[in-house]
Protein backbone atom coordinates (compact mmCIF):
# COMPACT_ATOMS: atom_id res chain seq x y z
CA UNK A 1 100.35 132.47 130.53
CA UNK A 2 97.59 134.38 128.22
CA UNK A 3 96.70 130.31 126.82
CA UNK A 4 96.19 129.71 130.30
CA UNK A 5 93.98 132.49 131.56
CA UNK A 6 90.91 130.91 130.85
CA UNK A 7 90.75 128.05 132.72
CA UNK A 8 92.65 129.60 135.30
CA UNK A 9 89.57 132.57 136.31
CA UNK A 10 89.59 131.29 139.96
CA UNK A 11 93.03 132.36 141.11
CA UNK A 12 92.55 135.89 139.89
CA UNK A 13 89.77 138.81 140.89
CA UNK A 14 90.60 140.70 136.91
CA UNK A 15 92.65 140.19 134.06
CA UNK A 16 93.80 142.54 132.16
CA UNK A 17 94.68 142.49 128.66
CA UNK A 18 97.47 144.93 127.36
CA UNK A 19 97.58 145.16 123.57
CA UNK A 20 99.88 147.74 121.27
CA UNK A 21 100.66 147.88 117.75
CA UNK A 22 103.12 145.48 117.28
CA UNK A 23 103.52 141.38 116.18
CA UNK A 24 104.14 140.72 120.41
CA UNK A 25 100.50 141.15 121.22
CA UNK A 26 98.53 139.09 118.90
CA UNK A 27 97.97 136.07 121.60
CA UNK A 28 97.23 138.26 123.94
CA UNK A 29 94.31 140.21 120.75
CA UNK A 30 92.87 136.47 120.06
CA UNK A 31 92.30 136.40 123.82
CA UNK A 32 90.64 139.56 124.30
CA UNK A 33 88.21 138.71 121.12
CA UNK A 34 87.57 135.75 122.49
CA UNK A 35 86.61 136.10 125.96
CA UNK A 36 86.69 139.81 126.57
CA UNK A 37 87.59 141.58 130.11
CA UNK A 38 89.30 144.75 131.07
CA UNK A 39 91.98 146.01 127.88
CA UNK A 40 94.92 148.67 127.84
CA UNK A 41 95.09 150.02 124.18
CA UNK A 42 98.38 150.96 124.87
CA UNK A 43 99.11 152.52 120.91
CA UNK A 44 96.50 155.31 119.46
CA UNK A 45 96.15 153.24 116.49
CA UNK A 46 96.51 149.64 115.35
CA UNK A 47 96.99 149.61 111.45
CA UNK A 48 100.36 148.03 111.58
CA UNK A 49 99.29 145.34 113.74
CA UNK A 50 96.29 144.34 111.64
CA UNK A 51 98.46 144.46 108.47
CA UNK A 52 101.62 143.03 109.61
CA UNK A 53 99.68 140.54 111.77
CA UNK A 54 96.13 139.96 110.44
CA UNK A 55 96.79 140.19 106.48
CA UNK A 56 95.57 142.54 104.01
CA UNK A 57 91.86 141.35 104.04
CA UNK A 58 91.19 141.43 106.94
CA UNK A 59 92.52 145.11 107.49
CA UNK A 60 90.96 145.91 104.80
CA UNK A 61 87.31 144.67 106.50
CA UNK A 62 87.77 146.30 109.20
CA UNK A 63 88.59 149.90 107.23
CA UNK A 64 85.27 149.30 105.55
CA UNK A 65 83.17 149.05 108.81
CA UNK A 66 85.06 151.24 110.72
CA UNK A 67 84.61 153.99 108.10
CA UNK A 68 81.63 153.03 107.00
CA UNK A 69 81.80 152.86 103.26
CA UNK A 70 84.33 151.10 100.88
CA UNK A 71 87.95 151.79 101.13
CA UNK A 72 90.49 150.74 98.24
CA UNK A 73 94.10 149.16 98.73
CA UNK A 74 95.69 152.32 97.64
CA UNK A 75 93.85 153.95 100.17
CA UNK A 76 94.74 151.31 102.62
CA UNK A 77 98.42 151.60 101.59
CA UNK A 78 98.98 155.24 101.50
CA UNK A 79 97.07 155.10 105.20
CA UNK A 80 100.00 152.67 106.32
CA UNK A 81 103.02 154.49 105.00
CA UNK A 82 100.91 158.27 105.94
CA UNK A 83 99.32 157.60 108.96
CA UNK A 84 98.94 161.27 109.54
CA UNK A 85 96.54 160.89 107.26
CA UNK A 86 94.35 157.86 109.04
CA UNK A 87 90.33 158.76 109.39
CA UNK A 88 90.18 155.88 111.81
CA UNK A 89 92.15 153.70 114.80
CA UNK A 90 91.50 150.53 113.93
CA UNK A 91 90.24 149.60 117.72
CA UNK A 92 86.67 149.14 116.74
CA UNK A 93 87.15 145.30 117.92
CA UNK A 94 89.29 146.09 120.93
CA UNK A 95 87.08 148.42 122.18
CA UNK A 96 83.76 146.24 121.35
CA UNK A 97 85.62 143.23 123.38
CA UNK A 98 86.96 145.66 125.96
CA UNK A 99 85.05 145.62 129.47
CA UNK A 100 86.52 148.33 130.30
CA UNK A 101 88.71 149.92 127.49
CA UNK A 102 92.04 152.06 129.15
CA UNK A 103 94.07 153.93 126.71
CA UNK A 104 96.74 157.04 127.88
CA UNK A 105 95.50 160.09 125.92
CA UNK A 106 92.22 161.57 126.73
CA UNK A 107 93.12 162.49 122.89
CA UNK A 108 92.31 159.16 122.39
CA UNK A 109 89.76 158.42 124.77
CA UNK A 110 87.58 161.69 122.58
CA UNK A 111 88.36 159.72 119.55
CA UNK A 112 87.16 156.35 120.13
CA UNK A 113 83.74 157.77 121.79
CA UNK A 114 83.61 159.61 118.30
CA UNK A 115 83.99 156.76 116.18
CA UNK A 116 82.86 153.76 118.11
CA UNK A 117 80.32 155.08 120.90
CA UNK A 118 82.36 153.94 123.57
CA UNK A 119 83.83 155.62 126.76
CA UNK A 120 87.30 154.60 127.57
CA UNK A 121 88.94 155.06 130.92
CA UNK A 122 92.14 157.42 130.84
CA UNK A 123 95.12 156.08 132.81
CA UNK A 124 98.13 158.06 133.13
CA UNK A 125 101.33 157.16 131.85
CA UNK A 126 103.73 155.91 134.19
CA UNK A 127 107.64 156.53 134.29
CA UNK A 128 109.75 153.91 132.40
CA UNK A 129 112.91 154.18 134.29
CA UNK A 130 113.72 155.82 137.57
CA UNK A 131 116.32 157.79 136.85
CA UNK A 132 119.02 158.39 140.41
CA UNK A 133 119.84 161.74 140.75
CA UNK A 134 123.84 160.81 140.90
CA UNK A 135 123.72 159.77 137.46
CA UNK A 136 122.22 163.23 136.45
CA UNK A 137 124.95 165.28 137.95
CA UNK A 138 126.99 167.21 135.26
CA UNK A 139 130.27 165.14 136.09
CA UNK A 140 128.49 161.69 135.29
CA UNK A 141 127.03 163.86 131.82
CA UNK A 142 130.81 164.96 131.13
CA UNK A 143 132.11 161.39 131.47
CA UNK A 144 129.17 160.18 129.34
CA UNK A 145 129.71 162.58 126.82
CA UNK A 146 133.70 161.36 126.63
CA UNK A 147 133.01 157.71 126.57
CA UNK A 148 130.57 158.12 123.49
CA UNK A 149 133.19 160.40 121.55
CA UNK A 150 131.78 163.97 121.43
CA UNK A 151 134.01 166.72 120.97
CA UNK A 152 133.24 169.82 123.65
CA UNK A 153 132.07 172.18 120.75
CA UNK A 154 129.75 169.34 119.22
CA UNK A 155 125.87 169.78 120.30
CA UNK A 156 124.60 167.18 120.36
CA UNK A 157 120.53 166.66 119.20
CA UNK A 158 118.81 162.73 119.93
CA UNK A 159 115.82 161.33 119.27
CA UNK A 160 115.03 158.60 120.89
CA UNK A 161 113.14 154.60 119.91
CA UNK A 162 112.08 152.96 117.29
CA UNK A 163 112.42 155.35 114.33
CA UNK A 164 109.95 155.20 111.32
CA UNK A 165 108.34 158.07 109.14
CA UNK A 166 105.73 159.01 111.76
CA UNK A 167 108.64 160.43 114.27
CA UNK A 168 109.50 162.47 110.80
CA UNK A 169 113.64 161.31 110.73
CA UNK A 170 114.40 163.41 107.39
CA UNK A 171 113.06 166.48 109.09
CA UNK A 172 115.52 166.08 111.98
CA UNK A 173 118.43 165.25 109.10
CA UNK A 174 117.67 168.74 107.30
CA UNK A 175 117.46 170.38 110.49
CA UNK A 176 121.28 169.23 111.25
CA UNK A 177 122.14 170.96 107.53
CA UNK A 178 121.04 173.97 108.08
CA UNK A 179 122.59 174.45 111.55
CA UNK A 180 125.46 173.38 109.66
CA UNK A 181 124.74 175.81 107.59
CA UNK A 182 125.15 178.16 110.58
CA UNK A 183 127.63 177.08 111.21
CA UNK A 184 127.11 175.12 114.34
CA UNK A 185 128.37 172.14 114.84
CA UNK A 186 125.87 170.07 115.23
CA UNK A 187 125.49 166.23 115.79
CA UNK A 188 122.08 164.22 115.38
CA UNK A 189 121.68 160.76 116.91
CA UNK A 190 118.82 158.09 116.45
CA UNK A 191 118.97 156.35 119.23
CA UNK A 192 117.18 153.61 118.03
CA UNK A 193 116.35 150.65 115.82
CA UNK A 194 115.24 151.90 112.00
CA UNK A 195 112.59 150.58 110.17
CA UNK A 196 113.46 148.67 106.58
CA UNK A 197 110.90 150.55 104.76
CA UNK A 198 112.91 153.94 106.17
CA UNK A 199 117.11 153.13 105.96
CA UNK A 200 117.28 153.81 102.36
CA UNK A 201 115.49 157.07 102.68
CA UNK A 202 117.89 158.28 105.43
CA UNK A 203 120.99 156.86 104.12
CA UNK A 204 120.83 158.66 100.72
CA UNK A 205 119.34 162.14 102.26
CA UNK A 206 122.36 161.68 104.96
CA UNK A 207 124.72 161.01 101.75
CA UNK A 208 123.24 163.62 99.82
CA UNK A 209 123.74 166.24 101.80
CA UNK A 210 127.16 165.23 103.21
CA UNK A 211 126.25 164.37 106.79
CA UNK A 212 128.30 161.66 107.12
CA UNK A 213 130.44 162.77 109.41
CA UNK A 214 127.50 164.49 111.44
CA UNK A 215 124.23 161.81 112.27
CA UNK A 216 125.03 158.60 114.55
CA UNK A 217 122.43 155.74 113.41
CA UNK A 218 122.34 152.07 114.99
CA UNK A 219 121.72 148.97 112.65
CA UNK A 220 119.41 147.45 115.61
CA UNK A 221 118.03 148.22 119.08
CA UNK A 222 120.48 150.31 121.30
CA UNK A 223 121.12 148.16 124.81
CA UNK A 224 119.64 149.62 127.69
CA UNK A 225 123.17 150.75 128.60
CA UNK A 226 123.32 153.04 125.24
CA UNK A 227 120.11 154.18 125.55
CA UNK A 228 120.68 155.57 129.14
CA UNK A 229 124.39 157.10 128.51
CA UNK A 230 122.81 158.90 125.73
CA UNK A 231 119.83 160.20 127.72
CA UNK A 232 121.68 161.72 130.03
CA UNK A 233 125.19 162.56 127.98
CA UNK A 234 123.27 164.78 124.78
CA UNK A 235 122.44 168.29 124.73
CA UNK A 236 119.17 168.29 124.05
CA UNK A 237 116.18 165.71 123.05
CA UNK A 238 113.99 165.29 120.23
CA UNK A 239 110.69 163.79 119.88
CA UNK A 240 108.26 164.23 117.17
CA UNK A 241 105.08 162.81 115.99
CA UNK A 242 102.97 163.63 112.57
CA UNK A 243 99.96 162.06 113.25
CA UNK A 244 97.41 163.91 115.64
CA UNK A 245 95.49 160.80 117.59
CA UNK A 246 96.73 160.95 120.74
CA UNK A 247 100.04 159.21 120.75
CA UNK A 248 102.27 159.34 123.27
CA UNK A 249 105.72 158.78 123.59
CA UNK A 250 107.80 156.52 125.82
CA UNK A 251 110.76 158.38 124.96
CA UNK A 252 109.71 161.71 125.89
CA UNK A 253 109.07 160.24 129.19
CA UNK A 254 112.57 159.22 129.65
CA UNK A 255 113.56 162.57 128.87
CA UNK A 256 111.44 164.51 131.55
CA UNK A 257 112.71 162.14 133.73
CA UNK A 258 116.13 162.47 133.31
CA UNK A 259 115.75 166.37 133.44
CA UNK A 260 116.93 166.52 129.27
CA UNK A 261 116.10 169.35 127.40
CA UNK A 262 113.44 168.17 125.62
CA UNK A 263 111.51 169.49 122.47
CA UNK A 264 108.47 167.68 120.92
CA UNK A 265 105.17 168.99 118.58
CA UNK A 266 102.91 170.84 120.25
CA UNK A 267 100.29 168.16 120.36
CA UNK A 268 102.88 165.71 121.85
CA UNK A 269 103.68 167.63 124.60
């Protein structure tokens, strides 16, 4: 369908070209650069897509302009794996192609008039999945709850998605210790896929403090049955983020509306 948009401009009044930072929206990038139109930057920041996707030199180019003096690989590198630490967005060609630009965060939107002179349009996030009040009610939670195996006395803390360094995993791990410590009993689930460059890092901190028996993880993406039982079955909700750009989260969303108790950083909330 994205080949086909351009010789297809009669059947449609706008297209609109919805990019994030991930490998499933490079057709739809090579479009945009090409022949331009309305754009949703969907993510706050694209470095994994342009390294992942684009290659090292290229990424690379683009630090240099965006930043506006010469950046070094380890610079580059330690951006990628910190990206807490990121000076830039790496949108400078979405938003020069863009016509107009739409991100989520007026976070965001501030930024990229900062560092690339242009005004972006802020469109509200909308809500993933309706959630039916019947499956909120605490009878449907209790059942949940049984199904996935938690004991009564258990509390039970998820985070939710993809999880990498920037939702800060080991934090949430030494959190579960020292309620532990507390001696609550206390159960931590990652209701999501982990990245490669993160599984060894959890596994040993979960094995070096003796949290076996206390963190759920899942080898890949939970279904969208898993996901939901958990949304609604845990005891409260998780969400962090340790880069300041404007970020939302998807996940967050869920949990607002599936009335969870929800915590999240103050400039994620």
């Amino acid at each position: 369908a994205v080949r086909m948009a351009p010789y297809s401009s009669k059947k449609f009044d706008q297209r609109l070209s919805v990019l994030g930072n991930s490998s499933f929206h490079t057709t739809t990038f090579n479009y945009l650069l090409e022949y331009g139109g309305a754009a949703l930057a969907h993510d706050a920041r694209m470095i994994n897509f342009y390294m992942l996707e684009l290659g090292f030199d290229r990424t690379l180019k683009i630090a240099n302009a965006e930043l506006g003096k010469p950046v070094s690989g380890d610079e580059l590198r330690i951006w990628l794996h910190h990206q807490e630490n990121l000076p830039i967005l790496f949108l400078s060609e979405i938003a020069k192609a863009a016509n107009p630009l739409m991100v989520h965060s007026p976070v965001t939107a501030e930024k990229i008039d900062e560092l690339y002179g242009v005004t972006a349009k802020v469109l509200p996030f909308a809500q993933y999945r309706p959630m039916p009040t019947i499956m909120l009610a605490r009878a449907e939670r209790r059942a949940r709850r049984k199904a996935l195996g938690w004991s009564d006395d258990e509390f039970v803390i998820t985070s939710f998605g993809f999880v990498a360094a920037d939702k800060a995993p080991l934090v949430l791990i030494w959190t579960i210790k020292m309620l532990r410590t507390w001696n609550v009993k206390a159960r931590l689930v990652l209701c999501g896929s982990i990245s490669s460059d993160m599984t060894p890092h959890i596994n040993w901190l979960i094995s070096h403090l003796g949290l076996n028996d206390a963190i759920t993880l899942f080898d890949s993406r939970t279904s969208e049955e898993t996901y939901i039982d958990h949304l609604i079955a845990t005891d409260a909700a998780i969400q962090l983020r340790t880069y300041f750009m404007g970020g939302l989260s998807g996940a967050l969303n869920d949990c607002i509306a599936a009335g969870s108790t929800a915590f999240a950083n103050n400039h994620l909330a």
